[in-house]
Each structure stands twice: as C-alpha cells, then as structure tokens.
Protein backbone atom coordinates (compact mmCIF):
# COMPACT_ATOMS: atom_id res chain seq x y z
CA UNK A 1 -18.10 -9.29 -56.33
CA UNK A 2 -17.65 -11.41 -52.87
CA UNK A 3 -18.43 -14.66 -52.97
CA UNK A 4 -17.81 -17.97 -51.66
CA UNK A 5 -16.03 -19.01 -54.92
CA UNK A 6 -14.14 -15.76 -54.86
CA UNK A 7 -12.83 -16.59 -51.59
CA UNK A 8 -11.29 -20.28 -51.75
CA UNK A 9 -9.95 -18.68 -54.90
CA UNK A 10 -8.19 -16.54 -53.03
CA UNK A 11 -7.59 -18.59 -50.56
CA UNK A 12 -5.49 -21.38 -53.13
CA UNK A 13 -8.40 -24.09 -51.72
CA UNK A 14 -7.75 -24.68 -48.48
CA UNK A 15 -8.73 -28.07 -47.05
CA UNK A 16 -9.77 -26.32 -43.83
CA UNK A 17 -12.18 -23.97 -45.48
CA UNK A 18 -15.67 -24.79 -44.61
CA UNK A 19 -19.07 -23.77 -45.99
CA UNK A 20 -22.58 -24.55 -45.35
CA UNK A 21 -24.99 -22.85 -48.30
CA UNK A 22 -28.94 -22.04 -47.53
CA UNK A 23 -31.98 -21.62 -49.70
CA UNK A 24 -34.15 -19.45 -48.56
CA UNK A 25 -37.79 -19.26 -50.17
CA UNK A 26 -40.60 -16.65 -49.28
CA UNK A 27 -43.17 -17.93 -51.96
CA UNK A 28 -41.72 -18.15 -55.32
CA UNK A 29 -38.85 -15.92 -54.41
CA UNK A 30 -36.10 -17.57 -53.33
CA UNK A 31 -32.48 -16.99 -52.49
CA UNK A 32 -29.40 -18.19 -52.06
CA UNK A 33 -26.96 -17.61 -48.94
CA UNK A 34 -23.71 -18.62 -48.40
CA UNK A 35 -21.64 -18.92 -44.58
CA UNK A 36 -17.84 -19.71 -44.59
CA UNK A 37 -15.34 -20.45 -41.95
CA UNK A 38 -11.73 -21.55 -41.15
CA UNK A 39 -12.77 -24.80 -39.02
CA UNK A 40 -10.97 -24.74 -35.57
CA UNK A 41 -10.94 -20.89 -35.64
CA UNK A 42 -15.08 -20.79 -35.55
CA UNK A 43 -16.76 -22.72 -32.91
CA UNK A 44 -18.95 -25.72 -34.34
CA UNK A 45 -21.45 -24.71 -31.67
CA UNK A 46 -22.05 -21.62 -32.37
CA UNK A 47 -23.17 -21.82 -36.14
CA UNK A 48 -26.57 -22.88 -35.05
CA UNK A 49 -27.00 -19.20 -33.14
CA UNK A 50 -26.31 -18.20 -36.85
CA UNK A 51 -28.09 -20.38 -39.20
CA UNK A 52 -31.47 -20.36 -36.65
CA UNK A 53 -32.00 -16.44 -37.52
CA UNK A 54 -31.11 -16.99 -41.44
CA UNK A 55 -33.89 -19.58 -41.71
CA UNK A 56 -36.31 -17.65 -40.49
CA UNK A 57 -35.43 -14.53 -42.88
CA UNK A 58 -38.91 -12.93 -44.00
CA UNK A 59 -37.74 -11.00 -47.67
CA UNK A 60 -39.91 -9.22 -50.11
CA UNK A 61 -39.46 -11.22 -53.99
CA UNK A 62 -38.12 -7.82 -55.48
CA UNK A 63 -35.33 -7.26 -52.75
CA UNK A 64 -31.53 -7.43 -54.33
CA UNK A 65 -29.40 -9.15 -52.29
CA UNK A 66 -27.33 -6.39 -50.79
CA UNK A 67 -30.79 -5.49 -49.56
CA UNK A 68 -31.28 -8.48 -47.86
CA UNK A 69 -27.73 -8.46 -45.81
CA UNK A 70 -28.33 -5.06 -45.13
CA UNK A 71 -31.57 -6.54 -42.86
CA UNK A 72 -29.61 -9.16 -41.44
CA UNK A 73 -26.90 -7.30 -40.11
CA UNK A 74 -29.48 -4.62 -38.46
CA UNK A 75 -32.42 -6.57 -37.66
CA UNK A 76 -32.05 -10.72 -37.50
CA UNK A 77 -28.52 -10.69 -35.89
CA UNK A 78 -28.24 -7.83 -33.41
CA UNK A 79 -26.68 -9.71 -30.99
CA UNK A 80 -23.61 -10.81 -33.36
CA UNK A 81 -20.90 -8.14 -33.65
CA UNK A 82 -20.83 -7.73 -37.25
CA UNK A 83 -18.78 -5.89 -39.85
CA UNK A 84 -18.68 -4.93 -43.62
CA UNK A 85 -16.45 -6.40 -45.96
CA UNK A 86 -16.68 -4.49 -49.35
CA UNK A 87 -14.23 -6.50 -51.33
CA UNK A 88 -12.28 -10.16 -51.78
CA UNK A 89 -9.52 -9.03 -49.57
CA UNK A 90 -10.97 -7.54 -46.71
CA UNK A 91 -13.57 -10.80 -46.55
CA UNK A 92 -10.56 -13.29 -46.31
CA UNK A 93 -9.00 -10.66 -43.33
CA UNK A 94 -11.70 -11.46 -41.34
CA UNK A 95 -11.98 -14.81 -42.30
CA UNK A 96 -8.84 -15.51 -40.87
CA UNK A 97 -9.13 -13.63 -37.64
CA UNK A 98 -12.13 -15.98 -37.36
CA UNK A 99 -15.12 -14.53 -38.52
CA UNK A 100 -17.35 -16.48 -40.33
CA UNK A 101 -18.57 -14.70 -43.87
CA UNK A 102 -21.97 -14.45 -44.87
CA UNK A 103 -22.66 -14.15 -48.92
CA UNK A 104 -25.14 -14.20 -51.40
CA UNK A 105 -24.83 -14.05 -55.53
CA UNK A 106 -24.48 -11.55 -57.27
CA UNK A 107 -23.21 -8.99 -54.51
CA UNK A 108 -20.71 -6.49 -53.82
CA UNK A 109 -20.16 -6.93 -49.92
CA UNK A 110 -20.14 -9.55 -46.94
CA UNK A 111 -20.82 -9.73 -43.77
CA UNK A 112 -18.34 -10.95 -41.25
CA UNK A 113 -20.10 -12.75 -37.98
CA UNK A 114 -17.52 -12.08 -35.26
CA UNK A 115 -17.28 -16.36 -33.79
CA UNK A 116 -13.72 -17.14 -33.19
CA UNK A 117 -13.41 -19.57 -30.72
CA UNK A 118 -9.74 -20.83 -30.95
CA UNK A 119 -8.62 -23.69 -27.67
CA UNK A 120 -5.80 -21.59 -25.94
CA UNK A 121 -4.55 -22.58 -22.05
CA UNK A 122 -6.43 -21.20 -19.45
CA UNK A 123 -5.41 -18.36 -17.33
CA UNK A 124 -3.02 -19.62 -14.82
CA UNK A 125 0.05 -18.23 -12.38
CA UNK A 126 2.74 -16.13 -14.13
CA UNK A 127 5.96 -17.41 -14.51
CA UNK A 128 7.81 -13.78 -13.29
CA UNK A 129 8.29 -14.81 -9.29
CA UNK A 130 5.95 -13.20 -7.69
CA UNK A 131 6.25 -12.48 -4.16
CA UNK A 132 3.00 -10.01 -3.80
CA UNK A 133 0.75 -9.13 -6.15
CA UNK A 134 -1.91 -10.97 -8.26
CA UNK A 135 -1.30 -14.21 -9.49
CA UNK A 136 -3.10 -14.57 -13.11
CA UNK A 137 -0.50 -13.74 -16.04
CA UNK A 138 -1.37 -12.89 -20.04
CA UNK A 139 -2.07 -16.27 -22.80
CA UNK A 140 -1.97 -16.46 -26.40
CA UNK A 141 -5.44 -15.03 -26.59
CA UNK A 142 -5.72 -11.45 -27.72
CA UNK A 143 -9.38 -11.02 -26.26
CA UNK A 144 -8.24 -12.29 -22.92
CA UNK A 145 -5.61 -10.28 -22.86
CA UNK A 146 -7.50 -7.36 -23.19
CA UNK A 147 -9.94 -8.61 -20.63
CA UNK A 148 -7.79 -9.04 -17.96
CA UNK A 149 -6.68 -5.40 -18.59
CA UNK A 150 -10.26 -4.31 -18.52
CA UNK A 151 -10.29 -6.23 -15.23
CA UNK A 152 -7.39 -4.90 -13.37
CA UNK A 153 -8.10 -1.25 -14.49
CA UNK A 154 -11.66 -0.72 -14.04
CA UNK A 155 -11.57 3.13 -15.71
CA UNK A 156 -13.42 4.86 -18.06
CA UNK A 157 -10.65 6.62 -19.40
CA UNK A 158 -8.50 3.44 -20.41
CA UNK A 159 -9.22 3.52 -24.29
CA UNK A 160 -7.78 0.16 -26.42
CA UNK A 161 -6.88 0.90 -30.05
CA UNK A 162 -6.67 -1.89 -32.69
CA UNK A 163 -4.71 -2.14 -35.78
CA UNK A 164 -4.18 -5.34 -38.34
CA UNK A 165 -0.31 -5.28 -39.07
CA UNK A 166 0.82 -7.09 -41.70
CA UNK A 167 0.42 -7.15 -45.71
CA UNK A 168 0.80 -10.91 -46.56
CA UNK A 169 -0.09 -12.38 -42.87
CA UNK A 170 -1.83 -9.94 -40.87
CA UNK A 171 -1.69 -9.76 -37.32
CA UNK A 172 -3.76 -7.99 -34.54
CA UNK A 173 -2.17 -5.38 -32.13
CA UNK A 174 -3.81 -3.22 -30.03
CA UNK A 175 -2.40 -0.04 -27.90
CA UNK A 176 -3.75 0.24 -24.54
CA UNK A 177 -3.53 3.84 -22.76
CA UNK A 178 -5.00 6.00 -20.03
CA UNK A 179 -6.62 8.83 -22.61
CA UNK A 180 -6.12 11.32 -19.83
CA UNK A 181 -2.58 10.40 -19.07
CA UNK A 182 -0.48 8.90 -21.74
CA UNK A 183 0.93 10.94 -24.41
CA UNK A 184 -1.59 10.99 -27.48
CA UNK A 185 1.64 12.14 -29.79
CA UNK A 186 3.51 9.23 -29.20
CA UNK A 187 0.39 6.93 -29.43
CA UNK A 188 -0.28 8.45 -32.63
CA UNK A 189 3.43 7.61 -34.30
CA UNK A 190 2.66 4.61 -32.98
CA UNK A 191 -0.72 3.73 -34.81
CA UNK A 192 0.97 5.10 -38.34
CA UNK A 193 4.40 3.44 -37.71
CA UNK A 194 2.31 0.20 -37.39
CA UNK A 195 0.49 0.92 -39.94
CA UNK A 196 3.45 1.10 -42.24
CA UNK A 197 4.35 -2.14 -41.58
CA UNK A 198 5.77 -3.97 -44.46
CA UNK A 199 6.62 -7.21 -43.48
CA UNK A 200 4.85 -10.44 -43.25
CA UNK A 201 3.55 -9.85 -39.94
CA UNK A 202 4.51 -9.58 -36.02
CA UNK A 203 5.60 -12.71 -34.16
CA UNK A 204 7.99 -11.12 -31.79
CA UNK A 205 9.23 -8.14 -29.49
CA UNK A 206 12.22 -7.49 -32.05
CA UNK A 207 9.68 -6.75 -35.02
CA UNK A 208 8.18 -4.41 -33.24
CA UNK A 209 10.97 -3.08 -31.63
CA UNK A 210 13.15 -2.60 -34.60
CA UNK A 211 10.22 -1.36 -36.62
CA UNK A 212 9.23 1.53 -34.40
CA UNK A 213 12.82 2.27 -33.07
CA UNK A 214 14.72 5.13 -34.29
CA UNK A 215 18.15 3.45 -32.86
CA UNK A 216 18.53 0.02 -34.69
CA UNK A 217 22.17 -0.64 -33.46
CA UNK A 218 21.38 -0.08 -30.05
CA UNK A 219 21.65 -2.83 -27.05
CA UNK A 220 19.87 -1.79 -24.42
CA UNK A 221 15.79 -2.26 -24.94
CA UNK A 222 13.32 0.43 -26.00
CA UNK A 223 10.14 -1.95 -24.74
CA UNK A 224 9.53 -3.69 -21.83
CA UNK A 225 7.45 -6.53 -21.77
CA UNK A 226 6.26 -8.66 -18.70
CA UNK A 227 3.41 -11.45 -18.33
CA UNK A 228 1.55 -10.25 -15.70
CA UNK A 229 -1.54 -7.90 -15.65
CA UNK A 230 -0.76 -6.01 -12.64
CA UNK A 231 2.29 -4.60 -13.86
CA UNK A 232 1.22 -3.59 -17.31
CA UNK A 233 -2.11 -1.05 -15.41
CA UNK A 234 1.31 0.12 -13.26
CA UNK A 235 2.37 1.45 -15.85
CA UNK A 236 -0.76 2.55 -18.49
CA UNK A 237 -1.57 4.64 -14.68
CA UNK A 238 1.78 6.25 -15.23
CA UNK A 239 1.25 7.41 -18.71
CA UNK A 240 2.66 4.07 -20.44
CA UNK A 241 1.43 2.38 -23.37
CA UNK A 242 0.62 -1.12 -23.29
CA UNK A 243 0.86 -3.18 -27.03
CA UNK A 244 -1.05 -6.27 -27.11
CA UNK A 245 0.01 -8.17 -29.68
CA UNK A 246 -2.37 -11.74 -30.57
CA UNK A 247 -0.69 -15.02 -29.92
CA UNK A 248 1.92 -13.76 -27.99
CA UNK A 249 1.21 -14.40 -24.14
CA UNK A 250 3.11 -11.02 -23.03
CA UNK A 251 2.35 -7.33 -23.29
CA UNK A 252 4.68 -4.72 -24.04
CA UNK A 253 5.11 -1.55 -22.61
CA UNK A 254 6.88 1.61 -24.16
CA UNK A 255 8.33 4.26 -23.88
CA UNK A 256 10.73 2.20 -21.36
CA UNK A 257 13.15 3.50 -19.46
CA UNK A 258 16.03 2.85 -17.15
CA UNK A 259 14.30 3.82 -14.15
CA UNK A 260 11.47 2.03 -14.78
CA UNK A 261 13.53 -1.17 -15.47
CA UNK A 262 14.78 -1.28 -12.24
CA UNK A 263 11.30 -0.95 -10.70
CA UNK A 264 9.46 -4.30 -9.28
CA UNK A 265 5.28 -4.09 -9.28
CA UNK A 266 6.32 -5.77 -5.29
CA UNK A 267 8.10 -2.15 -4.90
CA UNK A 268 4.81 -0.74 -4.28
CA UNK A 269 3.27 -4.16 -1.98
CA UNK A 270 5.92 -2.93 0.51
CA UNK A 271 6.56 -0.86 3.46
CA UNK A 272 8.35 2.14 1.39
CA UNK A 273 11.25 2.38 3.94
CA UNK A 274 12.14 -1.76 2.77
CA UNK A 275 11.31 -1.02 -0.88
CA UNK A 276 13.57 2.33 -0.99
CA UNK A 277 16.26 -0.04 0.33
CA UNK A 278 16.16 -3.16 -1.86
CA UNK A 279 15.47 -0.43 -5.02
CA UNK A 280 18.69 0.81 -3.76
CA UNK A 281 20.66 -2.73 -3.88
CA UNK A 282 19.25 -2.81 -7.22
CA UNK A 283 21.28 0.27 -8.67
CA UNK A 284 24.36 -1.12 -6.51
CA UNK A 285 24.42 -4.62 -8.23
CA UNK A 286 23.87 -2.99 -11.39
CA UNK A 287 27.07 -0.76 -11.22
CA UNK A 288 28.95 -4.21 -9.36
CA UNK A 289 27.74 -5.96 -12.70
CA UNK A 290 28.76 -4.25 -15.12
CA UNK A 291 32.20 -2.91 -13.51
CA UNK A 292 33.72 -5.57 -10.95
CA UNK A 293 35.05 -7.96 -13.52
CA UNK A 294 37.15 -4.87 -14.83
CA UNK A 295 37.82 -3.00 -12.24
CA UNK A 296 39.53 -6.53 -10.48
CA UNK A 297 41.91 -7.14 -14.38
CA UNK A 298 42.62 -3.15 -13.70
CA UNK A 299 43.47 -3.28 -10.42
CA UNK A 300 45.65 -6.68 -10.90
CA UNK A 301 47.35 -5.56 -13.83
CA UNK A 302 48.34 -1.58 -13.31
CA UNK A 303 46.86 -0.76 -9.84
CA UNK A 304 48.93 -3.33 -6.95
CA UNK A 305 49.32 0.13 -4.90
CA UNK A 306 45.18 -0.01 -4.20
CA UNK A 307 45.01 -3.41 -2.26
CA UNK A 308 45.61 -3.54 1.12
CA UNK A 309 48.72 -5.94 1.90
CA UNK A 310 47.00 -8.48 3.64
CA UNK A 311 44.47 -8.99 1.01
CA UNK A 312 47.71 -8.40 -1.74
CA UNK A 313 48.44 -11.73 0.59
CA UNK A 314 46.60 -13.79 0.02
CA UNK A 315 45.51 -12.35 -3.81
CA UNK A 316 49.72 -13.65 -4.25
CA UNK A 317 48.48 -17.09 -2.55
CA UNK A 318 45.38 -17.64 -4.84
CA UNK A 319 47.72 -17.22 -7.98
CA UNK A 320 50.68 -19.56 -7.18
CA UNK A 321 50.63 -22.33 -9.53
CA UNK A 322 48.24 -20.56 -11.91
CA UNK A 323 49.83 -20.61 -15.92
CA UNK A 324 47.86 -18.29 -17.38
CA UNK A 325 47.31 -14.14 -16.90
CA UNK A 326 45.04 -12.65 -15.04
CA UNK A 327 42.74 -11.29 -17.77
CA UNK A 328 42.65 -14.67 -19.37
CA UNK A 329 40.85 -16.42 -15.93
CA UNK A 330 38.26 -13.59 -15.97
CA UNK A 331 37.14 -14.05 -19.50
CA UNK A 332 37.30 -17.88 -19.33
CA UNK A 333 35.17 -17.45 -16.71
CA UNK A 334 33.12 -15.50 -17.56
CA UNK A 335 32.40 -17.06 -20.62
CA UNK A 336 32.51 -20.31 -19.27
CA UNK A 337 29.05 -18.69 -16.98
CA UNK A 338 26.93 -17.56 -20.24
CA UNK A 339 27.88 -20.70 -21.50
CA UNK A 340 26.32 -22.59 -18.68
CA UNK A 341 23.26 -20.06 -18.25
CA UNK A 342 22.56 -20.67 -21.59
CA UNK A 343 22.61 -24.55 -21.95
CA UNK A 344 20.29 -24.58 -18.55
CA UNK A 345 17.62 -22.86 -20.57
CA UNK A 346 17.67 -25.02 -23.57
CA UNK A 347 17.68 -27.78 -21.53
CA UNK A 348 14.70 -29.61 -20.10
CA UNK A 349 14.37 -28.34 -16.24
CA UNK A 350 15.76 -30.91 -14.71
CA UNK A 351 18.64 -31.68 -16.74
CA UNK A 352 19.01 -27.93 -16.80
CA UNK A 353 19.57 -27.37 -12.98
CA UNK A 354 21.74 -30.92 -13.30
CA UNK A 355 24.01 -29.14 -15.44
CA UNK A 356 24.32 -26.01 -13.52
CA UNK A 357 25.26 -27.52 -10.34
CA UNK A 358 27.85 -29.99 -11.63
CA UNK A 359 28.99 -26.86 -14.07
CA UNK A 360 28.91 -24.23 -10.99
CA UNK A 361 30.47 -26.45 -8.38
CA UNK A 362 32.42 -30.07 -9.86
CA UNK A 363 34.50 -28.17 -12.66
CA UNK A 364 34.93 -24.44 -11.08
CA UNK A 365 36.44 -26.70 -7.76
CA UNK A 366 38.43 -28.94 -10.22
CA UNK A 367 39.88 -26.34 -12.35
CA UNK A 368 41.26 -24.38 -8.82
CA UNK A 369 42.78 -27.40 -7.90
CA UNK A 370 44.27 -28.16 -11.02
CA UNK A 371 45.70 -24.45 -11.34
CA UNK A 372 43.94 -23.30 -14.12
CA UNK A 373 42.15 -21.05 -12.56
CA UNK A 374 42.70 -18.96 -8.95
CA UNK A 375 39.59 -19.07 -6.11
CA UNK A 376 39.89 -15.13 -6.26
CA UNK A 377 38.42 -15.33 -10.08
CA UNK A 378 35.41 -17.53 -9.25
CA UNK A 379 34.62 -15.14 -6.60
CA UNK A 380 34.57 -12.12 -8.49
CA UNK A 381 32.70 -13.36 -11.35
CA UNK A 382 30.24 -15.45 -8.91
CA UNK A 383 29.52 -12.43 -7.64
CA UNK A 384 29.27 -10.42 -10.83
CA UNK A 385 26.70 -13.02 -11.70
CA UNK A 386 24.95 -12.82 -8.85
CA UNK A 387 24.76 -9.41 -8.66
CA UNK A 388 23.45 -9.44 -12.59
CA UNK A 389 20.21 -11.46 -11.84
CA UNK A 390 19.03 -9.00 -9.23
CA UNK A 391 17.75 -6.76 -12.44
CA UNK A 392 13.76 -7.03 -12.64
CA UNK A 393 14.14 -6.34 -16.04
CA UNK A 394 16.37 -9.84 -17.85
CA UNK A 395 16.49 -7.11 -21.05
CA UNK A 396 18.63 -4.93 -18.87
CA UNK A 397 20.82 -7.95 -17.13
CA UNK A 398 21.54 -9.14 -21.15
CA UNK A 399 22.51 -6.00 -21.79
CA UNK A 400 25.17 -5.40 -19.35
CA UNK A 401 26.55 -8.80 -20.01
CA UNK A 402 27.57 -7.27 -23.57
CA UNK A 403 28.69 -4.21 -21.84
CA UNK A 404 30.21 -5.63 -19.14
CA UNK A 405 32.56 -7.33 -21.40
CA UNK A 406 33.37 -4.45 -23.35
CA UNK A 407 34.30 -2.36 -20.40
CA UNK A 408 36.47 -5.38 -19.16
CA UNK A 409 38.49 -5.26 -22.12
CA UNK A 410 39.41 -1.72 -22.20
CA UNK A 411 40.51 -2.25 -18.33
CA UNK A 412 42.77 -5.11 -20.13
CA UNK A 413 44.43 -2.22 -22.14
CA UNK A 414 44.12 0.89 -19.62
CA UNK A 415 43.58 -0.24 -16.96
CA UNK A 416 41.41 2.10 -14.20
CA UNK A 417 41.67 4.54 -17.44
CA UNK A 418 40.23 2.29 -19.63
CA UNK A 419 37.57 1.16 -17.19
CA UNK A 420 36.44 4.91 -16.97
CA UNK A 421 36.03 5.42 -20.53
CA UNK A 422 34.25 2.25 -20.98
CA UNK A 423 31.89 3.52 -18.12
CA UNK A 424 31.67 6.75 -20.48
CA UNK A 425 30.81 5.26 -23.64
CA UNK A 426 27.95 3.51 -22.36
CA UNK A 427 26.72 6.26 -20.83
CA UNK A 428 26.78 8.39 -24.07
CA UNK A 429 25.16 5.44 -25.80
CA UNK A 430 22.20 5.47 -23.32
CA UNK A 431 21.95 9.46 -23.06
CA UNK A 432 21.63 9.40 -26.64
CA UNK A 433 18.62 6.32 -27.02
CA UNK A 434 14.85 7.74 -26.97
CA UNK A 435 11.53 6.50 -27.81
CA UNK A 436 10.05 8.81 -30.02
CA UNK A 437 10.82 11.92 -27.82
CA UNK A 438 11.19 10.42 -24.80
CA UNK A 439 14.83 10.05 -23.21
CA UNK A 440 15.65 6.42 -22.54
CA UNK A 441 17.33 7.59 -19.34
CA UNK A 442 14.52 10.06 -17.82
CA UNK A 443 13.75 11.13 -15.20
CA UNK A 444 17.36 11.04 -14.54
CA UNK A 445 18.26 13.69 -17.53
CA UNK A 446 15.41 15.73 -18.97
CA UNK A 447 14.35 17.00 -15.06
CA UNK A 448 15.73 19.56 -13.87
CA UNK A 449 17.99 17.44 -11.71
CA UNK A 450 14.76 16.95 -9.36
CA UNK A 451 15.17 13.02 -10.45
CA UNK A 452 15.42 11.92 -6.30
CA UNK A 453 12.13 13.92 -6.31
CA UNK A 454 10.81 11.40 -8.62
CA UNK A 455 9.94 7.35 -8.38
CA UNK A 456 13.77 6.50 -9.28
CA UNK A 457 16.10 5.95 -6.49
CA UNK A 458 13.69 6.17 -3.71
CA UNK A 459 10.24 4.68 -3.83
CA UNK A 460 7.98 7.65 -3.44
C-alpha cells in the first residue's frame, strides 16, 4: 500500500517533507486525498494548478480509490505530466526528483505530478574561450540541458534516452544521439552498463568513466566533456553520444578519440586553409610536449655530437656555475611548473595569477642568477609548457604531463634510445584503449590508412 505514512516512513521523517491532505465530499461519500513534496524541489506556486482540479473532483459514492486516481490522471490533470508509482519505492524516486505524490487510503499506487522547480543560475557565457561560436554554456539543470540541445539541433531524428542510476541515491542521466547516425550497439551497452550501476550514484566524469570503461588503469580519457552546446550537436551530427548527467553543468561525449581531442568547434568558424594550419600546430605542440624535455636530457647527456658548435657555445655558457646535473634542472623544473599551475587554480583568481607571475618570473630569474638552475632549462620547459596548453582538450594536456615525465626518464637512462621506446610504449598503450569497439586512436588505425582523407590532420 502507498501512502503518505508509508512514505515519511521510508523517508526516516524528514523535516523537509511536506503534505497538504483534502476531503473531498460528493454527498455522503467522501474521500480522502493526500499530496506530498520535498519543499524547495516543488514550486510553492504551482500547487494551486494542482489542488484547483482536486477540489472540483465529481466521484460516484461506490468508486474505490484506485478508481478515482485513475480519473485524475486521465481526465482532471491532462495538462500535468504524470506517472504511476505502484509501490513505496518507486513513490519516494519520484519524490525526490521532485514530483509531488498524490495518495489516497487504502490503495496500491500513486500518482507522481511532474513540478520540480529547483533555483539553479541562469544560462550565461561558457567558461571554454570562445573565439566564434555561440556563447550560452550547460547549468546544473538537467531539463535545461536538454533544452538547449533541443535548441541547437533542431532534428527529428535526435532521440534523448533517460535512465535513473543509482541504488541508494539515484541520479538522472540521459544519452543523447542522432538515431540515424550514432551507433545503436554502443548506445545500447551503454543503457545496460548504466543500468548496472551499483554504487550510490553519479557525481562525476570518473564514475562514469570507470564504470563503463573496459581499461581502468589507463591515463588518457575515454569521454570528453565540454560546457558548451555547440560543441556537444558537433559531435551527436558525427555519430557521438552525448550523456547528460543532472547537476553537473557539463555534457559528456563518448566514444572519444584522439583526433577528435585535438579538434576546436572554432575549427569549423574558419577559413579551412587557417584552420588546417593551426590544427596542424596542434599535433606539433603535442609531439614538442610530450618529447622536448627528453629529447634536450638525451641530447645533453649521450648525444654532444647533434648540436651545432655555436649553440654547444653557448649551451657550455648557460651551465658554468651550475652544481647540479642536467637531468636534475629539468625535473626541478618541471615540477616546480605543475606545482605552480596547480596552486593558481586553488587559489582565488587574483591571488592565483599573483602567484604565477612572481613564481614564473621573480624565482625562475633568481634561481639563474644564483646558479641553480641554467637559462637553457627554463627555456625548454617554458616552452614545453607552452606548447602543452595549446591542447583543446585539458584531459589530453594532463595526460601527457604524466607521459611526458615518463618518457623523460627513460632519456635519463638511454638516452635518444630510451626516448624512442618511451615514445613506443605510449603508443602501444593508446593503440590498445577502445570504447566499447571503437579504437581510441581512429581514424588514424582502423582506416585503411585513408586517415588524411578524414577530419584529422586537415580540416575537411
């Protein structure tokens, strides 16, 4: 039986848990209704559009109660989207997704009235720079969200798929795919690996992520995710599939892959000659990234015969004075970056860009003129930083920070050698990652070799 007792019951008693109980009379029959909500998820307002059609409920005296919600839900409240709940649990689901629940004595099922009105920001300008393209990004609202997805891809063939996730706190996520386009296989693993969700509910990209990967140990990411409307319909038009999770203000995308990580939405706002070009200086500062640190401790430490003497020169000049070895300076500095990267974002703004200016330019400049360090290394790993925040994708640029490092210590041991087989590990780790079936690294394996053919390299 579903009841209003039944429910705080369930519910341990919350204080928040309100009710409002009508008796309705139609001569000497008489009946008693019950409505309760979650205040602050249920707008105050609205109750009246619900009790106003209750009061004026016309029953016979011999109808049972399950009878008499039966005519509400398909003749006094057609304009409410409605649903069934047939038992305790189910009520207290919708209860807490904001419905409020209609019940009666002595009855097997409720209604849930659809009335969530929760205060979340407004719709305002994304945080992603944005140098074309439109300027509204995603909230914490899971019904705007899917609006402004509606909005930007006006097409009858985008179809969005709820699920609840979650056992003790369930959360909404929906999957939102071109039906003529996107792979229905992989949408389907999705729906029942989401449905097999065991834990306490989604609050992040990583329990998603982990629970619908295949690679746990892996480093670079199987989803995207971005904040801004435009880019998401990019990608549902290419066959992606958007997951819209509620109260969380981005949307992912999956399957990603490495191509499609280097991509910018302002790619396609461009002429395609300027867009081919700065794609291009994309996949350079990727490789100058993730290789320059090493391939400098390699080339200091086995390699002298590769530099040309006059910048062997003044490489010699840069080092006099220094005490410690070259491999040292580059980790120090490196380290010394993250470190700095990290306390600017933790930091309020402007204390943040305080720190990174007396971090970037008072102490590099003070520990080259106290020899700690030479001018060569803060060059290098400037421009290994640099170089690392072109990436549209910051999943990507954390990534090759890890790997970056890794590959810089086998140069330590191997040098050029070492370097090489650093370069060949990571590219047997990323061969090997997939989303369901779909190669992490397509189109550049898995095509045939036609990948310059494809939106990769070149913007087609």
């Amino acid at each position: 039986m579903v009841d209003f007792l039944s429910i705080q019951k369930y519910l341990h008693e919350p204080s928040d848990l309100s009710s409002r109980k009508l008796n309705l009379k139609n001569g000497d029959a008489s009946i008693d209704i019950n409505i309760c909500y979650i205040e602050g998820l249920v707008g105050s307002n609205n109750m009246q559009f619900l009790i106003a059609p209750l009061l004026r409920l016309d029953f016979p005296s011999q109808q049972q109660s399950e009878q008499i919600l039966k005519a509400l839900q398909f003749s006094h409240l057609p304009q409410c989207k409605l649903t069934e709940a047939n038992s305790v649990r189910d009520a207290v689901s919708q209860l807490l997704l904001g419905c409020a629940i209609i019940t009666t004595q002595n009855c097997d099922i409720a209604l849930c009235v659809d009335m969530r009105e929760v205060q979340m920001r407004s719709v305002s300008e994304s945080s992603e720079n944005i140098i074309k393209g439109a300027k509204d990004c995603f909230v914490e609202s899971f019904r705007v969200n899917t609006a402004l997805i509606r909005a930007h891809y006006i097409s009858p063939d985008l179809h969005i798929k709820e699920v609840v996730v979650g056992e003790s706190v369930s959360t909404v996520v929906a999957l939102a795919y071109n039906i003529e386009h996107a792979d229905l296989d992989i949408v389907d693993a999705i729906v029942k690996k989401l449905q097999e969700f065991k834990k306490r509910g989604v609050f992040s990209s990583a329990d998603l992520e982990d629970h619908l990967s295949r690679h746990k140990n892996k480093i670079f990411p199987h989803m995207t995710y971005t904040e801004r409307p435009d880019k998401v319909v990019a990608n549902i038009n290419e066959g992606k599939i958007a997951i819209i999770v509620d109260n969380v203000p981005y949307v992912y995308v999956v399957p990603a892959t490495f191509a499609m990580m280097m991509q910018a939405v302002e790619d396609y706002s461009r002429n395609y000659i300027v867009a081919s070009f700065t794609r291009l200086l994309r996949y350079c500062s990727f490789l100058i990234s993730l290789t320059l640190p090493a391939l400098y401790i390699a080339i200091m430490l086995f390699h002298h015969e590769m530099i040309p003497r006059d910048l062997a020169i003044s490489l010699i000049a840069s080092k006099e004075g220094v005490a410690f070895p070259t491999p040292f300076e580059v980790f120090f500095m490196l380290m010394s970056f993250e470190i700095l990267v990290e306390a600017g974002l933790r930091m309020p703004k402007a204390i943040g860009q305080a720190v990174s200016i007396v971090g970037g330019l008072v102490v590099g400049q003070a520990a080259v003129a106290a020899s700690f360090i030479s001018s060569s290394v803060i060059v290098v790993v400037a421009l290994t930083a640099i170089a690392g925040f072109t990436a549209p994708d910051q999943d990507v640029a954390n990534a090759v920070k890890i790997w970056r490092i890794a590959i810089a210590l086998l140069a330590w041991m191997a040098g050029l050698y070492g370097m090489v087989l650093g370069l060949l590990i990571v590219l047997t780790f990323v061969s090997r990652m997939g989303f369901m079936h779909e190669s992490f690294m397509y189109p550049f394996a898995n095509s045939g070799g036609k990948f310059l053919k494809k939106d990769t390299l070149i913007r087609n």
